[in-house]
Protein backbone atom coordinates (compact mmCIF):
# COMPACT_ATOMS: atom_id res chain seq x y z
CA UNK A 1 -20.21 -8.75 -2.56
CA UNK A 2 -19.32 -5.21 -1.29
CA UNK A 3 -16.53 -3.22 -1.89
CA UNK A 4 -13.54 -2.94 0.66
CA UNK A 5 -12.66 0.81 1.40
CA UNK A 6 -8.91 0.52 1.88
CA UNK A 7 -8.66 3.07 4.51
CA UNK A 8 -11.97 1.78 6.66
CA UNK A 9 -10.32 -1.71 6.76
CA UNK A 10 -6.15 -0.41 7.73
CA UNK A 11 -8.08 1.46 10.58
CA UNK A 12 -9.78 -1.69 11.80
CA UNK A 13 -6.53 -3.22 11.40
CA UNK A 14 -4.61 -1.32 13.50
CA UNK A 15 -7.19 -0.72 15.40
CA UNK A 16 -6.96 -4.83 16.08
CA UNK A 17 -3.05 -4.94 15.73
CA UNK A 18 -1.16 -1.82 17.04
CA UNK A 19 2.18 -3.76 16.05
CA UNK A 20 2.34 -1.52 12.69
CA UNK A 21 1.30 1.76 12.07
CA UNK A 22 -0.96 2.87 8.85
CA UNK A 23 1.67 4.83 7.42
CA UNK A 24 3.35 0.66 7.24
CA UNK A 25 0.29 -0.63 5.46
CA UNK A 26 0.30 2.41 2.94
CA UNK A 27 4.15 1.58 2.58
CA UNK A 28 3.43 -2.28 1.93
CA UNK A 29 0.46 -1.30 -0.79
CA UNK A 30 2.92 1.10 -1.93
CA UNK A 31 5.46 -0.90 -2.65
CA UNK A 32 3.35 -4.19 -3.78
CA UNK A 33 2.37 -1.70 -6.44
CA UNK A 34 5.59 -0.35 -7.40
CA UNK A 35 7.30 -4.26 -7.39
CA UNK A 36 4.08 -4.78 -9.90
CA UNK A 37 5.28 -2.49 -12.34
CA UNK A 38 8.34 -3.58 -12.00
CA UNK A 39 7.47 -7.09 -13.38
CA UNK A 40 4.93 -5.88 -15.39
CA UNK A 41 8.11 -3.75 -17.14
CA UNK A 42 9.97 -6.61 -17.77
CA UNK A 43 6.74 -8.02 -19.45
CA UNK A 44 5.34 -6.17 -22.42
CA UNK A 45 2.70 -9.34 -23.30
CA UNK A 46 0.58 -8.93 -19.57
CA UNK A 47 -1.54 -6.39 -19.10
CA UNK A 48 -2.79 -6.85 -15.64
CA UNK A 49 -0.95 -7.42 -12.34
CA UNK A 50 0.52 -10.63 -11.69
CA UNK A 51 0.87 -12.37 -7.87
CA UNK A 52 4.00 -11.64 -6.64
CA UNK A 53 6.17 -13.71 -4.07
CA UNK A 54 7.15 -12.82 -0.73
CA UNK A 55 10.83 -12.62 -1.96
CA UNK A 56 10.06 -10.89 -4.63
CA UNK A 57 7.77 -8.14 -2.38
CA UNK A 58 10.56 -8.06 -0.08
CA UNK A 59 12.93 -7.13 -3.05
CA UNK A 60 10.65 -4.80 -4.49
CA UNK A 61 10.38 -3.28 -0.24
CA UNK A 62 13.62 -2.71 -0.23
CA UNK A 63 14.42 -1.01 -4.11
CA UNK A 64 10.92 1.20 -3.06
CA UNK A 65 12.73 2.39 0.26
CA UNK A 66 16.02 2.99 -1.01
CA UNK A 67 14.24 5.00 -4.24
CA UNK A 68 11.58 7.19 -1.88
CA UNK A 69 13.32 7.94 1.30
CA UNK A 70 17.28 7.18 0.68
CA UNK A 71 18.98 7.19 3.61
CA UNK A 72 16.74 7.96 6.17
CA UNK A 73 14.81 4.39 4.95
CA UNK A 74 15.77 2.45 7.74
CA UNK A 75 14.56 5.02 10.32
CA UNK A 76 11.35 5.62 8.58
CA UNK A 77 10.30 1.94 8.18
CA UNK A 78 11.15 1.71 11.86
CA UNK A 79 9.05 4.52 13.01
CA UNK A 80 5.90 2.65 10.96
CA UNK A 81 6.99 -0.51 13.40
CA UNK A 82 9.12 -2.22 10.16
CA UNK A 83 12.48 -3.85 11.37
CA UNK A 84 12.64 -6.92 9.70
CA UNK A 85 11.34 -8.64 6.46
CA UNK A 86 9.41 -10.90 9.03
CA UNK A 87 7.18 -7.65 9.54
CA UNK A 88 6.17 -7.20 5.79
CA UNK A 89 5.24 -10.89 6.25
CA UNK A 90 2.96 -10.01 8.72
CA UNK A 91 1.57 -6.82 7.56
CA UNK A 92 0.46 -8.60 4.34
CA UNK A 93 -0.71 -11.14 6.18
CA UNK A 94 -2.89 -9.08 7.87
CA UNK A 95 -4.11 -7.37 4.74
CA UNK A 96 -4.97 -10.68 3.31
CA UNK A 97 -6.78 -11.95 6.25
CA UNK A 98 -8.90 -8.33 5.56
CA UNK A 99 -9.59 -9.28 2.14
CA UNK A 100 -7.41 -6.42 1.04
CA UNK A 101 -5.11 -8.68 -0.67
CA UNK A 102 -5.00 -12.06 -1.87
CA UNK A 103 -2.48 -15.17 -1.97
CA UNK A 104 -1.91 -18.62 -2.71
CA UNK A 105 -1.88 -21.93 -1.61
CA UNK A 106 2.01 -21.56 -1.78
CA UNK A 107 2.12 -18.43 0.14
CA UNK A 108 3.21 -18.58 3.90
CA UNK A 109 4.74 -16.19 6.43
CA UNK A 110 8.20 -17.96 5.99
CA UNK A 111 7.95 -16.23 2.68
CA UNK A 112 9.36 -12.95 4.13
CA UNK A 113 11.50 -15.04 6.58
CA UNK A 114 15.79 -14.15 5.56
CA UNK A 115 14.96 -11.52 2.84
CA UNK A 116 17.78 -9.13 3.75
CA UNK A 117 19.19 -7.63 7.41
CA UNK A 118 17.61 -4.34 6.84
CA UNK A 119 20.24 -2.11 8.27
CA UNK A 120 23.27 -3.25 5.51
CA UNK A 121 20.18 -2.93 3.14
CA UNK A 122 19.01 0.35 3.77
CA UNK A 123 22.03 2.08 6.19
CA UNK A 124 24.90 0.70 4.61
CA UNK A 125 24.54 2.03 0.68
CA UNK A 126 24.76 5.72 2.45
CA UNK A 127 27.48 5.12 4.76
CA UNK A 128 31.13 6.62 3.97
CA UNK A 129 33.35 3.94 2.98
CA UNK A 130 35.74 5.01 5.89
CA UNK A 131 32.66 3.74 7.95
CA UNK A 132 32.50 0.28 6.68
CA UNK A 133 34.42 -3.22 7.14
CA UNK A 134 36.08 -4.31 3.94
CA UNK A 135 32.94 -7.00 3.79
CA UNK A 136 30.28 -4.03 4.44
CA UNK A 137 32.09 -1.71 1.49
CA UNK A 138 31.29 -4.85 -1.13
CA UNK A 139 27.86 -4.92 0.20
CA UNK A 140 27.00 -1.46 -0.09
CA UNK A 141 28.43 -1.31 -3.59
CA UNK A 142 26.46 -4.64 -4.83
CA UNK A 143 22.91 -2.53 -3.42
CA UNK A 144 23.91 0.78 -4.62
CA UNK A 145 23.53 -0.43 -8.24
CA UNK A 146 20.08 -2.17 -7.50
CA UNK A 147 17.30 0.69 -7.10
CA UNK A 148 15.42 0.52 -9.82
């Protein structure tokens, strides 16, 4: 079998699917990679990375945004063509239908489908609280604790 070169195969992607940029494919590798450690933190006893969910991806997404480009998240992921969880869902997709990553029986597209609304995920933690409902100011306070 012969090796995949990562950036060969994102060109051919894009190339094939001009939905999402490469910078978005880096991003979803990216964070994929940091959600890994993540778990693998929590889990002295494995050594090696273990598959992660769609939810839990779409978690790790959003804690990787918030962490690496703070408030101007939500405009960078939509530059790279990102403006829903639904789009993760299909970048990965993509990647595993290029061999570049690899799922499940269980896994499905509906995986990324109601993750979070990515604009009180990634706008409203930076917002003023003179800027936000009563309801918005509890959100933004419950996802200003969760980078990790």
């Amino acid at each position: 079998m012969q090796a995949v070169d990562f950036d060969e195969t994102i060109e051919q992607i894009v190339a094939q699917d001009s939905r999402y940029t490469l910078e978005a494919y880096y991003f979803v590798r990216e964070a994929l990679d940091y959600t890994q450690k993540k778990k693998l933190g929590r889990n002295k006893k494995i050594q090696q990375p273990q598959h992660i969910s769609g939810q839990e991806l779409l978690d790790g997404a959003r804690k990787y945004t918030l962490k690496e480009y703070g408030p101007m998240g939500f405009y960078v992921l939509a530059e790279w063509g990102i403006h829903k969880c639904e789009d993760i869902g299909e970048i990965v997709f993509n990647m595993v239908a290029s061999n570049l990553l690899s799922k499940t029986d269980k896994d499905t597209r509906e995986d990324f489908a109601g993750g979070f609304i990515f604009e009180e995920a990634l706008v409203w933690p930076f917002l003023p609280p003179s800027k936000l409902s009563k309801k918005a100011k509890l959100q933004a306070d419950a996802s200003k604790g969760s980078p990790q």
